[in-house]
Protein backbone atom coordinates (compact mmCIF):
# COMPACT_ATOMS: atom_id res chain seq x y z
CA UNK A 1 0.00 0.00 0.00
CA UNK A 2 0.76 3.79 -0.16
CA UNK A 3 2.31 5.73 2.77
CA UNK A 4 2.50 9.28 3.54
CA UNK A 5 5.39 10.01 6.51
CA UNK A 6 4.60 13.89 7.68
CA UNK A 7 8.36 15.10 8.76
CA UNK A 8 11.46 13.36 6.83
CA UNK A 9 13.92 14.22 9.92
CA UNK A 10 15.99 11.06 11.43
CA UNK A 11 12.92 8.81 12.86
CA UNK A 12 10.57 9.57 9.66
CA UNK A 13 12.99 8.87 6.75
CA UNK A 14 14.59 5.82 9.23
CA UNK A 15 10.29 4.33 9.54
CA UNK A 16 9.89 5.06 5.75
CA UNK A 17 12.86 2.73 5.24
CA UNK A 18 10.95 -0.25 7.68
CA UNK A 19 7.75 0.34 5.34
CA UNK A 20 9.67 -0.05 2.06
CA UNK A 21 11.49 -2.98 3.58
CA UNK A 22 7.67 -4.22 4.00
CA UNK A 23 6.59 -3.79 0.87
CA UNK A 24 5.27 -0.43 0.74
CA UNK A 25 5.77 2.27 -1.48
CA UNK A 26 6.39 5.99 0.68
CA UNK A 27 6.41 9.01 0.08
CA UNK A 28 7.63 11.48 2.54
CA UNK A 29 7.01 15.08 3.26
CA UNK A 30 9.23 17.58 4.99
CA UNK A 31 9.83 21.48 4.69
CA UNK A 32 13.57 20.96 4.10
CA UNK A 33 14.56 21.15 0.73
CA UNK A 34 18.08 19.58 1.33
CA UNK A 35 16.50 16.67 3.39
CA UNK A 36 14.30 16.05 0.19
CA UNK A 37 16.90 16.92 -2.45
CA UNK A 38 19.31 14.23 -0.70
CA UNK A 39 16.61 11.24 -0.47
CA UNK A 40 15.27 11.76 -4.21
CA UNK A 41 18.88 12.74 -5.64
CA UNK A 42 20.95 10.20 -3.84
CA UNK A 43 18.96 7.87 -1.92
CA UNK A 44 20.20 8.69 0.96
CA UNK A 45 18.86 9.01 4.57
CA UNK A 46 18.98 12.99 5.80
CA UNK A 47 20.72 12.48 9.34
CA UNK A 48 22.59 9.07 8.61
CA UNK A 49 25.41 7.86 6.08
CA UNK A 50 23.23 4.75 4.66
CA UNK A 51 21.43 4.74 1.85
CA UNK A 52 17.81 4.01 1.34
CA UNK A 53 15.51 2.07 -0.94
CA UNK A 54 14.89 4.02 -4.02
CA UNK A 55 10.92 3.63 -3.48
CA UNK A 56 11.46 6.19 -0.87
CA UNK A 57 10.28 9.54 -2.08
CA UNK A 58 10.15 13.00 -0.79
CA UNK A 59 8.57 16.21 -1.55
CA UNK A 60 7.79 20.03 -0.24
CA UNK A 61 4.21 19.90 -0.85
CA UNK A 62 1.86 18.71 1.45
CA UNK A 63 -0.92 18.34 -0.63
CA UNK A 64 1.27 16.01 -2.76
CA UNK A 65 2.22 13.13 0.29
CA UNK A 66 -1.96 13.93 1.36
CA UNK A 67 -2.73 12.74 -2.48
CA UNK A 68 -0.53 10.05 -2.22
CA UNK A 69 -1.87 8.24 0.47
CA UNK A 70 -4.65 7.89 3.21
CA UNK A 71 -2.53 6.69 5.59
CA UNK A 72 -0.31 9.25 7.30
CA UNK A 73 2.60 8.52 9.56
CA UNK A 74 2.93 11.93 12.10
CA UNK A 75 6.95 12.77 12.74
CA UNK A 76 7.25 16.45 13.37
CA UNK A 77 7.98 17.93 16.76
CA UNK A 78 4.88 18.52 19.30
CA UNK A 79 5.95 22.24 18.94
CA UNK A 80 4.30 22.48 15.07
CA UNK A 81 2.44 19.76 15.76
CA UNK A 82 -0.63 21.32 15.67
CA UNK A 83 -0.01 23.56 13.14
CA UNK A 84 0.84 20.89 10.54
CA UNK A 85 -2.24 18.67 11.35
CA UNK A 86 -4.08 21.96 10.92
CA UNK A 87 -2.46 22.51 7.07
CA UNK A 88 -3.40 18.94 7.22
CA UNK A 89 -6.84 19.33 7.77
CA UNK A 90 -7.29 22.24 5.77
CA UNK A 91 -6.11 20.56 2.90
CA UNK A 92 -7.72 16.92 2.64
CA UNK A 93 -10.78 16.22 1.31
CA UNK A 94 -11.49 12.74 2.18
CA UNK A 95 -10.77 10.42 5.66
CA UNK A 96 -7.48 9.77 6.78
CA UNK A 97 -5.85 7.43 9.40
CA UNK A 98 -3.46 9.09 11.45
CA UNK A 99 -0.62 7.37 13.09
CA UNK A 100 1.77 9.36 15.70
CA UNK A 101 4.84 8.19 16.42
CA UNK A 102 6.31 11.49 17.96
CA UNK A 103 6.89 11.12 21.74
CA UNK A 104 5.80 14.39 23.30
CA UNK A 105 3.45 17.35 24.96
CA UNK A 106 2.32 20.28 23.30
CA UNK A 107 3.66 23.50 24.86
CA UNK A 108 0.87 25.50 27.03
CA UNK A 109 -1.97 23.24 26.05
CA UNK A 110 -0.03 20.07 27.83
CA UNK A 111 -2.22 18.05 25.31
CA UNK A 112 -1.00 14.62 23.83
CA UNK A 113 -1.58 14.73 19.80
CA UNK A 114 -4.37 12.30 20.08
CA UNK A 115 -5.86 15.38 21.58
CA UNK A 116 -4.90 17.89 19.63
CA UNK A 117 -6.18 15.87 16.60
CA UNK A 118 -9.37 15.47 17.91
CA UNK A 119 -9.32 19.18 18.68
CA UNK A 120 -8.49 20.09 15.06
CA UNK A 121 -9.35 17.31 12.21
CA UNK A 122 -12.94 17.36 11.36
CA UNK A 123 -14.98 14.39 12.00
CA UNK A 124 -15.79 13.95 8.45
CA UNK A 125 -11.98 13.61 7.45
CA UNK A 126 -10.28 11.35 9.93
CA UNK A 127 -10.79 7.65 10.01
CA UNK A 128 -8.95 7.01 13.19
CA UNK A 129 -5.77 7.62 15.34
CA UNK A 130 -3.46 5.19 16.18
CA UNK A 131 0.04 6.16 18.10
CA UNK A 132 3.71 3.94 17.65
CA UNK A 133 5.52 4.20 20.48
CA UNK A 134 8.85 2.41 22.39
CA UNK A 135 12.23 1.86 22.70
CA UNK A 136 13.48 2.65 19.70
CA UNK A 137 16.73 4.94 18.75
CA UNK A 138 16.47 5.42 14.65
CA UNK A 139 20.05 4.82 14.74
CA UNK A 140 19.97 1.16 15.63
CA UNK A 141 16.43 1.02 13.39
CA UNK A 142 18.21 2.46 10.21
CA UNK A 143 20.67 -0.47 10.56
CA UNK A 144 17.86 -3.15 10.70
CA UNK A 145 18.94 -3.86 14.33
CA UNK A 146 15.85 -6.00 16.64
CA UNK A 147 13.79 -3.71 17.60
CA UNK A 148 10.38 -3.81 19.27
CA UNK A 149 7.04 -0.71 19.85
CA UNK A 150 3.61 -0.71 20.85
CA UNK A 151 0.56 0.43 18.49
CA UNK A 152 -2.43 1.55 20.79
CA UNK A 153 -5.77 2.64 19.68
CA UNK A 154 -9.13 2.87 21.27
CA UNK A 155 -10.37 0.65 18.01
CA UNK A 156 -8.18 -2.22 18.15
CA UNK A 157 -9.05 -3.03 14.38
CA UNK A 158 -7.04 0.26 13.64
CA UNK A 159 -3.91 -0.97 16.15
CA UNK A 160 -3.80 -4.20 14.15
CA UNK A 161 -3.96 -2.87 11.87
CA UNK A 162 -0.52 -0.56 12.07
CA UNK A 163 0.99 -3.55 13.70
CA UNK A 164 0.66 -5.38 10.60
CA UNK A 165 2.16 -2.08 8.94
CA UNK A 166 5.08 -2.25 10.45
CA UNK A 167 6.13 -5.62 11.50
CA UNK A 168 8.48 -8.17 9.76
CA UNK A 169 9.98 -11.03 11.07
CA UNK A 170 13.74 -9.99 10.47
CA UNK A 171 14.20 -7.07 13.00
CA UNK A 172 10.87 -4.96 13.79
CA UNK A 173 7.88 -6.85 16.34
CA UNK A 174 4.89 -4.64 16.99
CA UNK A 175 2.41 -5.33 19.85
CA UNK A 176 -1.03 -3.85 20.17
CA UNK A 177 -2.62 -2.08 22.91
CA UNK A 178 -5.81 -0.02 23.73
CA UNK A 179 -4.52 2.57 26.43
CA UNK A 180 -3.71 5.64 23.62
CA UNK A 181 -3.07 7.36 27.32
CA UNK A 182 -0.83 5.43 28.39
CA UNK A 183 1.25 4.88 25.81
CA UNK A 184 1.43 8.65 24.58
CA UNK A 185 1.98 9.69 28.63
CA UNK A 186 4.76 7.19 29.11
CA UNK A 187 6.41 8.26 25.94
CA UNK A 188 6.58 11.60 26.19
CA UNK A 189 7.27 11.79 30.52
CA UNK A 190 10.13 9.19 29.64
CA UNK A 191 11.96 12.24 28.15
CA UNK A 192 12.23 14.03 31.50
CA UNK A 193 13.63 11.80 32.85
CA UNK A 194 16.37 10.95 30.54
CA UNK A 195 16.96 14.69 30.79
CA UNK A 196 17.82 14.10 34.67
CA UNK A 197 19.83 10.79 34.38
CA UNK A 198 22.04 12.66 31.45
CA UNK A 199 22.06 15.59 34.46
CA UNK A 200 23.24 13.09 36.85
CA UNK A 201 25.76 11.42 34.06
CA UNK A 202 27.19 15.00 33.25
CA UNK A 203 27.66 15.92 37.54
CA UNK A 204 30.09 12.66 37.21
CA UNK A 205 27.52 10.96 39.87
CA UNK A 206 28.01 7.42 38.58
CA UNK A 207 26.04 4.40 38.10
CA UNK A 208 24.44 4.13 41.42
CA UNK A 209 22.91 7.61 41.52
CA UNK A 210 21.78 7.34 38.37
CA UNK A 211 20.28 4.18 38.69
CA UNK A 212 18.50 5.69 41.60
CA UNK A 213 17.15 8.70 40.11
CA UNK A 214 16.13 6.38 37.03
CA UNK A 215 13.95 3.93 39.30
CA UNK A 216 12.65 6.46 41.38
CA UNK A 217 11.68 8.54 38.15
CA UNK A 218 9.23 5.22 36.75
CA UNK A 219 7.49 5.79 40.04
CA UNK A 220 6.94 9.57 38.94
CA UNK A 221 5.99 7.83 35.22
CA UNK A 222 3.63 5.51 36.63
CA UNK A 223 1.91 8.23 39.07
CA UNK A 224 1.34 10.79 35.56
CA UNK A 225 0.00 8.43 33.45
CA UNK A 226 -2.28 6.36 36.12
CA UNK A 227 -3.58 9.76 37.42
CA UNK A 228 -4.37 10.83 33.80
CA UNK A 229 -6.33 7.46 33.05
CA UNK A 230 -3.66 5.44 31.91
CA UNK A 231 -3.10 1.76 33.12
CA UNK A 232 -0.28 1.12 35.52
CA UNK A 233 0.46 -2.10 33.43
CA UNK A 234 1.41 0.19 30.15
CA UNK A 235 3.58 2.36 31.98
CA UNK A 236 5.81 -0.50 33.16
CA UNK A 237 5.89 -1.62 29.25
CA UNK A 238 7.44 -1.07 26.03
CA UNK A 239 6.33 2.53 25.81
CA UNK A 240 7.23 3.59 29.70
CA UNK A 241 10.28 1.15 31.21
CA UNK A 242 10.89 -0.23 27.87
CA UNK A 243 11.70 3.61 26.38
CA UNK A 244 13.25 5.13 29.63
CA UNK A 245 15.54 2.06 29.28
CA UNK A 246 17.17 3.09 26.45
CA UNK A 247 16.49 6.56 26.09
CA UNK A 248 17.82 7.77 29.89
CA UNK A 249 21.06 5.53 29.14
CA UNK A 250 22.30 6.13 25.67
CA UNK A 251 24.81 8.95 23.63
CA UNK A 252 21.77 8.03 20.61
CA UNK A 253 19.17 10.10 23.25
CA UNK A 254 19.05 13.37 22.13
CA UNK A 255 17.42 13.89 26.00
CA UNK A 256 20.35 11.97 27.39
CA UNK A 257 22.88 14.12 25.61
CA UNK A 258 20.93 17.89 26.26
CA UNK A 259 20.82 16.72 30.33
CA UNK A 260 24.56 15.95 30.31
CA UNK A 261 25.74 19.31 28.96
CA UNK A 262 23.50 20.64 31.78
CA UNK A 263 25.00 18.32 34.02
CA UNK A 264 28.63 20.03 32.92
CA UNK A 265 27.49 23.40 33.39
CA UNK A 266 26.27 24.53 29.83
CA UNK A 267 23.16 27.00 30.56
CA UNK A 268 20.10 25.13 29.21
CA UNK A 269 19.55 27.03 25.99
CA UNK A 270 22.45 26.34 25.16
CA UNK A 271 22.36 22.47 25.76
CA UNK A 272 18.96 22.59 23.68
CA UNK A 273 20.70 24.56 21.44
CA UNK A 274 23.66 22.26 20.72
CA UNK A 275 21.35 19.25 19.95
CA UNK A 276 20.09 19.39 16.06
CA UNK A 277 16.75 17.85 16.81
CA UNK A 278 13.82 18.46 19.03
CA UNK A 279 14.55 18.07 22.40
CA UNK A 280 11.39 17.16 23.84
CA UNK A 281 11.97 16.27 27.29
CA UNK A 282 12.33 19.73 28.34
CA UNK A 283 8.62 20.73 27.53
CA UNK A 284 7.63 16.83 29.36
CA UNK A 285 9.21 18.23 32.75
CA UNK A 286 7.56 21.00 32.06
CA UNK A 287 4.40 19.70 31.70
CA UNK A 288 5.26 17.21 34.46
CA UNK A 289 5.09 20.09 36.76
CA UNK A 290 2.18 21.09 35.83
CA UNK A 291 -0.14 17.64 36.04
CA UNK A 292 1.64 17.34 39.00
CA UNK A 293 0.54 20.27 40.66
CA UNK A 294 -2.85 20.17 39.13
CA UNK A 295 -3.06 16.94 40.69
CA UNK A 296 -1.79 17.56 43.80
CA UNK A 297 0.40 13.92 43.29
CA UNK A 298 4.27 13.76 44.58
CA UNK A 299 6.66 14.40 41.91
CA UNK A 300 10.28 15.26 43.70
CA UNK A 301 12.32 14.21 40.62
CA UNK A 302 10.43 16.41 37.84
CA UNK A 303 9.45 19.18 40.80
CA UNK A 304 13.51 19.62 40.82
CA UNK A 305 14.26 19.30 37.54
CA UNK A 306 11.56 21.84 36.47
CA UNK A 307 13.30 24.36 38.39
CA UNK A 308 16.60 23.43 37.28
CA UNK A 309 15.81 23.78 33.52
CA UNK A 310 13.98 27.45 34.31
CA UNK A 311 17.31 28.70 35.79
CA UNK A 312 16.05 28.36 39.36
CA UNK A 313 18.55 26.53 41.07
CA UNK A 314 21.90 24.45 39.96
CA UNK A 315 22.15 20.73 39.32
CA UNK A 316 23.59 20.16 42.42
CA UNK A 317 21.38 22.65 44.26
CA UNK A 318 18.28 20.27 43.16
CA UNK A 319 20.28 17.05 43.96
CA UNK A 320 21.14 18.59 47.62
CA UNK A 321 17.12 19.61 47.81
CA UNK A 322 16.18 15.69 46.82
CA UNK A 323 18.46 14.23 49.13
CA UNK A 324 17.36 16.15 52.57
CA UNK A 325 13.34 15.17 52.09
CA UNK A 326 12.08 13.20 54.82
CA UNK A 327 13.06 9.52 54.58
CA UNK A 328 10.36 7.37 53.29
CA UNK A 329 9.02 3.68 52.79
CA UNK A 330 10.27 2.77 49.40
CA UNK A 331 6.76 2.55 47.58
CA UNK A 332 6.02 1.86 43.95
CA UNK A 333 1.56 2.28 43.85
């Protein structure tokens, strides 16, 4: 079949390359002419030195990748988020099924895109939403390496369907789910606290600290995404534990690399700055904060690293702060 990836940056073009390998033909969209000149020109992935299958096409207009396909694959940071499913909107003139496989929250809404596309796409021109989600660095997925997500959707039919999308049996196994909560919560909250463990990592810390603030940050996971209707269950899957895993531990996490230079000393506009792609976790402790004192739920990690990444206190100020609380009973729900 057809597919239409919305944003050709490292994890779009990398997915386009698991749906060719499938069978599909794709066609991908993205504002950057260079991106697109370099995958039609020379077949070759934006961000990465590999090449890709020549089925793989790009192009600058929108309408184009809509026309191509009914089946569009979301990639673009939450940031423009809205704005491109808007353009989206605006521009089709017959049902689509969106899939999301960004991993974040929208700045001052703190909506998840499932949200923010029932917000914006008219009833009339969206078939259903489905969001791909998990442990999965697009440098290891470029390379074919085993790799394994979660496709959650309050109709089932429309998860399956995805899975079947994107599965092989060589190196990509997709599992379905129905908590789109869940899964979108424990993607996006993940990022904050990779942010803290590359804080820790960059303070020279070690292993045990950052082990520490890693399994005391799932409890801070697992209390967002219950309290927003999410099941405890997902959070400890693919899409909470499963991402965290690899995202708060690895040079590939562009949250992991962005809380080490804060972790150094680097003034956190700088850090975002240095990093060439959407650093997300920032905006998730963000709005971390914020559930959290909607809420009224105990969130020591993200409380400290919220005021850390608005210039309120230093790294070591917020690690002093977490380690005077009151001693506790170790408690996980």
């Amino acid at each position: 079949m057809n597919v239409s990836v919305i944003g050709g940056g490292s994890w779009g073009t990398t997915l386009a390359q698991v749906l060719s390998d499938n069978g599909h033909d794709v066609m991908i969209y993205d504002i950057n002419n260079d991106f697109v000149k370099k995958i039609n020109e020379y077949h070759k992935h934006p961000f990465f030195d590999t090449t890709i299958p020549n089925n793989i096409v790009a192009t600058i207009e929108l309408e184009r990748a809509l026309n191509f396909s009914d089946c569009l694959i979301l990639c673009v940071p939450t940031k423009v988020i809205r704005k491109v499913i808007s353009q989206i909107n605006e521009l089709t003139k017959n049902k689509k099924l969106f899939v999301n496989v960004s991993k974040g929250i929208e700045p001052n809404t703190s909506y998840r895109v499932s949200q923010i596309v029932e917000e914006v796409v008219d009833k009339d021109k969206c078939l259903g939403y489905v969001v791909l989600s998990g442990p999965s660095h697009a440098e290891e997925v470029i390379l074919r390496k085993l790799t394994s997500l979660v496709a959650a959707s309050t109709n089932i039919e429309l998860a399956k369907k995805v899975q079947l999308l994107f599965s092989n049996d060589s190196y990509l196994r997709v599992y379905t789910s129905d908590d789109v909560i869940g899964v979108e919560t424990g993607g996006a909250m993940k990022n904050a606290i990779a942010i803290v463990s590359g804080i820790a990592f960059g303070m020279g810390l070690g292993e045990n600290a950052r082990a520490f603030l890693i399994s005391r940050g799932i409890k801070e996971i697992v209390s967002i995404v219950t309290i927003l209707g999410g099941k405890m269950e997902t959070a400890y899957g693919l899409s909470g534990i499963g991402d965290l895993i690899v995202t708060a531990s690895s040079m590939n996490s562009r949250n992991f690399q962005c809380g080490l230079k804060i972790g150094q000393g680097m003034k956190v506009s700088e850090a975002i700055g240095s990093i060439n792609q959407s650093v997300e976790g920032i905006r998730a402790i963000e709005a971390g904060y914020e559930i959290g004192k909607k809420h009224n739920i105990e969130l020591p990690i993200i409380n400290m690293a919220y005021r850390v990444v608005r210039d309120e206190v230093t790294a070591q100020e917020a690690l002093s702060s977490l380690l005077t609380r009151s001693l506790k009973t170790e408690k996980y729900w």
